[in-house]
N, C-alpha and C. Protein backbone atom coordinates (compact mmCIF):
# COMPACT_ATOMS: atom_id res chain seq x y z
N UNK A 1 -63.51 -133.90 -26.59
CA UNK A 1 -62.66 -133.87 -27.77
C UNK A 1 -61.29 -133.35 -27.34
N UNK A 2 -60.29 -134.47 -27.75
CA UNK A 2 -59.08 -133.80 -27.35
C UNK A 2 -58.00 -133.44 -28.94
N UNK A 3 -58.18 -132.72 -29.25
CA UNK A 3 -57.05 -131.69 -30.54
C UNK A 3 -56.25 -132.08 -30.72
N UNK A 4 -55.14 -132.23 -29.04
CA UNK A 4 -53.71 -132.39 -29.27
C UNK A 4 -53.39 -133.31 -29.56
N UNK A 5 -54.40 -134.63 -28.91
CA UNK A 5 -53.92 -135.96 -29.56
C UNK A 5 -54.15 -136.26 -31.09
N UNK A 6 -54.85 -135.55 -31.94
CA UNK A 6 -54.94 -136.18 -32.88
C UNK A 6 -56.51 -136.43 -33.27
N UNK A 7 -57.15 -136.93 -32.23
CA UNK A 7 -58.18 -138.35 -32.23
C UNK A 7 -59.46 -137.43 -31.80
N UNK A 8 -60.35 -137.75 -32.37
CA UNK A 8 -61.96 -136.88 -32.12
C UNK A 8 -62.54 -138.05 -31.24
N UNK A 9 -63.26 -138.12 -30.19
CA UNK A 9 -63.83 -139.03 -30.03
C UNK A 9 -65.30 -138.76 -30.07
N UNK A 10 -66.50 -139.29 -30.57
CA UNK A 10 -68.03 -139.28 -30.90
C UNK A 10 -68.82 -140.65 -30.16
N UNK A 11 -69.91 -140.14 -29.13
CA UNK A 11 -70.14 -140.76 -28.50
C UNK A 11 -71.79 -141.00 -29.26
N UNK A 12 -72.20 -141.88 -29.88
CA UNK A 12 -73.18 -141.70 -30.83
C UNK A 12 -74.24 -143.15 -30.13
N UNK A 13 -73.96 -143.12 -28.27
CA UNK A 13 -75.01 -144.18 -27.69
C UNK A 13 -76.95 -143.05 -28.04
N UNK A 14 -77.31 -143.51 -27.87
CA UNK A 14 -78.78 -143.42 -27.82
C UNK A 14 -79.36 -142.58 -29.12
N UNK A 15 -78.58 -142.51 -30.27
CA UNK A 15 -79.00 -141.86 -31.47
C UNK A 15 -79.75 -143.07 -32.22
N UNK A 16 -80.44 -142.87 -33.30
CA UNK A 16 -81.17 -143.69 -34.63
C UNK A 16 -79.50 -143.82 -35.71
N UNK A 17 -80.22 -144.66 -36.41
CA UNK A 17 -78.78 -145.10 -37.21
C UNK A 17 -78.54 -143.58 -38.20
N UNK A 18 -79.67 -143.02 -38.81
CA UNK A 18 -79.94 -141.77 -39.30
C UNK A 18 -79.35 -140.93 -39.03
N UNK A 19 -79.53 -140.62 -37.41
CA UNK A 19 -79.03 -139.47 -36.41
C UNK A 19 -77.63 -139.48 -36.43
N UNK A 20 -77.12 -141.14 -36.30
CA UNK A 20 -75.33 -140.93 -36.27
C UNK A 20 -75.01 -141.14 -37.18
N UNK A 21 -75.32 -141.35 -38.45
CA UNK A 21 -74.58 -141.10 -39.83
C UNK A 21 -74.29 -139.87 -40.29
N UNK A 22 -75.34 -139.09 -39.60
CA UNK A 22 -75.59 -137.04 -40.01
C UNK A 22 -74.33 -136.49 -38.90
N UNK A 23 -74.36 -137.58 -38.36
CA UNK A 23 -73.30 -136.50 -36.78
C UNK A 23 -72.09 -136.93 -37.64
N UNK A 24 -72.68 -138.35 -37.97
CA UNK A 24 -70.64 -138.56 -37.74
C UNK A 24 -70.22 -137.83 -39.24
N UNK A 25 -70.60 -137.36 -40.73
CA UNK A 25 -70.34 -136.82 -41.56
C UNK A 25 -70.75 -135.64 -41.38
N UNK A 26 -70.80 -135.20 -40.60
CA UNK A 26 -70.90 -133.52 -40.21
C UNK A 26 -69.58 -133.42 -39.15
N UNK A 27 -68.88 -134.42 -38.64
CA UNK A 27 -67.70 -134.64 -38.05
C UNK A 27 -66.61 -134.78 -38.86
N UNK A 28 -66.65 -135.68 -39.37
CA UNK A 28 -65.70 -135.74 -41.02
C UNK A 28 -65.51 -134.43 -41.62
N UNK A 29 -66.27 -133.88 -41.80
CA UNK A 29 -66.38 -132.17 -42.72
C UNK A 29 -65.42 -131.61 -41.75
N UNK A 30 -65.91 -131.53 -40.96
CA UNK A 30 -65.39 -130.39 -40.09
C UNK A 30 -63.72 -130.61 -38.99
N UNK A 31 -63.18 -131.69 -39.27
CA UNK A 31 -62.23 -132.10 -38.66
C UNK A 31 -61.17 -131.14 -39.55
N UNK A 32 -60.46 -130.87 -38.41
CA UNK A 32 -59.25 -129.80 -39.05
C UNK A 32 -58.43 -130.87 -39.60
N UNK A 33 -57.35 -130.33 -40.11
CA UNK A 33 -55.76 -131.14 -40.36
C UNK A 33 -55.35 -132.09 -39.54
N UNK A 34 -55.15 -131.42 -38.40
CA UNK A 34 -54.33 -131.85 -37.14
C UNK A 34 -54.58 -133.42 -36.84
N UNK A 35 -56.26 -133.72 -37.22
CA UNK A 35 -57.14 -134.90 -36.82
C UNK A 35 -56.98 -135.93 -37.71
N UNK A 36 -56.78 -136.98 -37.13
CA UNK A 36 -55.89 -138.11 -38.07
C UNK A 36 -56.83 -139.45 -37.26
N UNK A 37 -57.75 -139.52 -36.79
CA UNK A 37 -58.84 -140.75 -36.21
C UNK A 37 -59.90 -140.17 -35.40
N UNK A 38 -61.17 -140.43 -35.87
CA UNK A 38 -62.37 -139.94 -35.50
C UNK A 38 -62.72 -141.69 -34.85
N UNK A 39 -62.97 -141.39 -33.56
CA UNK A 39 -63.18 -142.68 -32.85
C UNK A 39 -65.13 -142.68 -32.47
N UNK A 40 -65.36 -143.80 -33.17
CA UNK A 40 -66.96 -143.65 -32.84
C UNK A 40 -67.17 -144.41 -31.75
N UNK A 41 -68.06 -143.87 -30.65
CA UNK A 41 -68.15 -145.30 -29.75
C UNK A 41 -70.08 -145.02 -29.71
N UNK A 42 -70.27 -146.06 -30.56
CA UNK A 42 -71.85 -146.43 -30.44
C UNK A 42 -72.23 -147.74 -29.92
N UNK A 43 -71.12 -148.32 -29.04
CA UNK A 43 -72.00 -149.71 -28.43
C UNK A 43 -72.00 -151.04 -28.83
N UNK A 44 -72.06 -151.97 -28.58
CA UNK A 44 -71.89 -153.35 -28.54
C UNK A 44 -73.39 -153.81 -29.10
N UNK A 45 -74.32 -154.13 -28.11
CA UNK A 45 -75.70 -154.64 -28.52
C UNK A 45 -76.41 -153.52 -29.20
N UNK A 46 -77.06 -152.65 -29.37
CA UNK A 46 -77.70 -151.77 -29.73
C UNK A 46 -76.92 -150.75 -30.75
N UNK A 47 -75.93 -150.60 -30.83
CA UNK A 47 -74.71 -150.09 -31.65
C UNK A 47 -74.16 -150.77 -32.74
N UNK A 48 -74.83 -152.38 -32.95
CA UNK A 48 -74.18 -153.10 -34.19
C UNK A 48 -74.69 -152.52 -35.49
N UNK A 49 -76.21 -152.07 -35.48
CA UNK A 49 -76.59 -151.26 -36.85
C UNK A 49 -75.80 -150.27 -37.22
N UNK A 50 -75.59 -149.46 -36.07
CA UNK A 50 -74.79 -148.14 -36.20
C UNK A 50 -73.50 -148.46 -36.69
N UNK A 51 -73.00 -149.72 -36.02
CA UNK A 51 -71.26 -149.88 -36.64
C UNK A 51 -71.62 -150.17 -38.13
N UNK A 52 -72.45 -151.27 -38.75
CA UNK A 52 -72.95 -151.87 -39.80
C UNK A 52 -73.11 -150.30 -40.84
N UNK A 53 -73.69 -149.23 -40.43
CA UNK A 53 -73.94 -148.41 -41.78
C UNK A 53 -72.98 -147.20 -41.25
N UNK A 54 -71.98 -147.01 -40.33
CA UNK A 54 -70.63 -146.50 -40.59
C UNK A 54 -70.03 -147.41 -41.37
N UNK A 55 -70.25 -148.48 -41.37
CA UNK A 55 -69.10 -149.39 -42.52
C UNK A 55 -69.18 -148.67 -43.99
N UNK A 56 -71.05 -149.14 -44.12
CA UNK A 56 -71.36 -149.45 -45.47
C UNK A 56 -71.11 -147.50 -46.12
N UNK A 57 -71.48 -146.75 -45.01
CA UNK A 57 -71.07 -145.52 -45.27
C UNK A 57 -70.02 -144.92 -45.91
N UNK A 58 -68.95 -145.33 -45.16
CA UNK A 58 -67.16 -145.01 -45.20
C UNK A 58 -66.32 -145.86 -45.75
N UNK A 59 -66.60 -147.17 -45.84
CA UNK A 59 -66.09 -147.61 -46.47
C UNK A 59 -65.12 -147.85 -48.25
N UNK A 60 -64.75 -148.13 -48.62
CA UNK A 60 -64.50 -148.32 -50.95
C UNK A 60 -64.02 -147.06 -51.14
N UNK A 61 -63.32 -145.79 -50.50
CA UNK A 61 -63.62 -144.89 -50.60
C UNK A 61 -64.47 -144.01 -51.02
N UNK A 62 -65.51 -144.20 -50.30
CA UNK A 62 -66.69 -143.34 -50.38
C UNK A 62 -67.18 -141.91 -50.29
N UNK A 63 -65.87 -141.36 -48.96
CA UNK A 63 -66.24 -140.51 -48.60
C UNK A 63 -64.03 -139.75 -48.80
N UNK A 64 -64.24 -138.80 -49.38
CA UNK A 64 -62.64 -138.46 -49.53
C UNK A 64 -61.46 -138.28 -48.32
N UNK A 65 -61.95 -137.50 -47.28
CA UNK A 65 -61.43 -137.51 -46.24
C UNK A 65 -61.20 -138.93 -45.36
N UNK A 66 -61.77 -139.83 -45.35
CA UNK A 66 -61.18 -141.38 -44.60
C UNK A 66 -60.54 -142.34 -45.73
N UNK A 67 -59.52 -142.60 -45.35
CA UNK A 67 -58.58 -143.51 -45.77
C UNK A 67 -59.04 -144.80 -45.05
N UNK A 68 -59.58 -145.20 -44.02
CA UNK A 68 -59.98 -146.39 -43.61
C UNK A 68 -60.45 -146.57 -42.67
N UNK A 69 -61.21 -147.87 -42.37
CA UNK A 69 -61.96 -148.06 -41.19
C UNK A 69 -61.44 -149.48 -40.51
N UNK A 70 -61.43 -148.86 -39.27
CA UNK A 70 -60.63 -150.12 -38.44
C UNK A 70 -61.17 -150.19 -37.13
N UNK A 71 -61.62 -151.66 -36.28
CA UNK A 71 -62.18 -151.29 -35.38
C UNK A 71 -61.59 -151.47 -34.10
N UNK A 72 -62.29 -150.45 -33.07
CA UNK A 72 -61.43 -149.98 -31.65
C UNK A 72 -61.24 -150.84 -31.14
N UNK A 73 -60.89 -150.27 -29.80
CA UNK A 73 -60.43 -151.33 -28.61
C UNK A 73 -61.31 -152.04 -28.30
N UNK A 74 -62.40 -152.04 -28.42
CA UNK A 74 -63.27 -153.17 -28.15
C UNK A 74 -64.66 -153.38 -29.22
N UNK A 75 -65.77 -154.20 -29.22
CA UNK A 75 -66.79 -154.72 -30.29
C UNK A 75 -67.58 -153.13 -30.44
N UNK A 76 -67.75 -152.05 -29.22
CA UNK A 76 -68.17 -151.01 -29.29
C UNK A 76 -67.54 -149.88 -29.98
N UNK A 77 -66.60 -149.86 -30.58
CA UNK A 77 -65.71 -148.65 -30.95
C UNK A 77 -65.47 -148.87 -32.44
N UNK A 78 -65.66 -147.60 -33.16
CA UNK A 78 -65.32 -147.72 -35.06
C UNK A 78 -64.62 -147.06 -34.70
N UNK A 79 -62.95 -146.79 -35.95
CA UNK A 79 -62.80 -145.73 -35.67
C UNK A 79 -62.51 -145.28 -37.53
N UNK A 80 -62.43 -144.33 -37.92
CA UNK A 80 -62.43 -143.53 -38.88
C UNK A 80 -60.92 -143.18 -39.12
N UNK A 81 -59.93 -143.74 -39.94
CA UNK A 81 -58.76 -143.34 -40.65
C UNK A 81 -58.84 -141.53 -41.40
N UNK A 82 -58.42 -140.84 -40.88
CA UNK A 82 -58.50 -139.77 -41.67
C UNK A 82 -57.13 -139.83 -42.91
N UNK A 83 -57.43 -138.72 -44.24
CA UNK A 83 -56.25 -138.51 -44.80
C UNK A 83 -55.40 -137.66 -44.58
């Protein structure tokens, strides 16, 4: 995790879709001010459920703290808009 940039990064390979929905909104809570993109990287093949219910999760504003979801540098990476 680097602070100064801004950006959280969450490495959520070998969790249940369960496991990284609890991490990644226990990440959300706890992100200071400073943090303006929570970057998920759960994976390409085995990581599409996980991207699929971060969507359905965070998405419509669901959750108050993300303003939007947009995806990373590559098919493996979500990342989380903070407000």
């Amino acid at each position: 995790m680097n602070l100064t940039s801004g950006i959280i990064e969450i490495d959520l390979h070998g969790l249940r879709v369960e496991e990284a929905i609890k991490k990644v909104k226990s990440e959300v809570r706890k992100a200071p001010g400073s943090v303006y993109t929570i970057r998920l990287i759960h994976g390409f093949h085995g990581g599409t459920r996980i991207r699929e219910a971060i969507e359905d999760e965070f998405s419509y504003g669901r959750d108050d703290k993300v303003k939007s979801i947009r995806p990373g540098m590559n098919q493996g990476i979500t990342e989380l808009i903070l407000r």
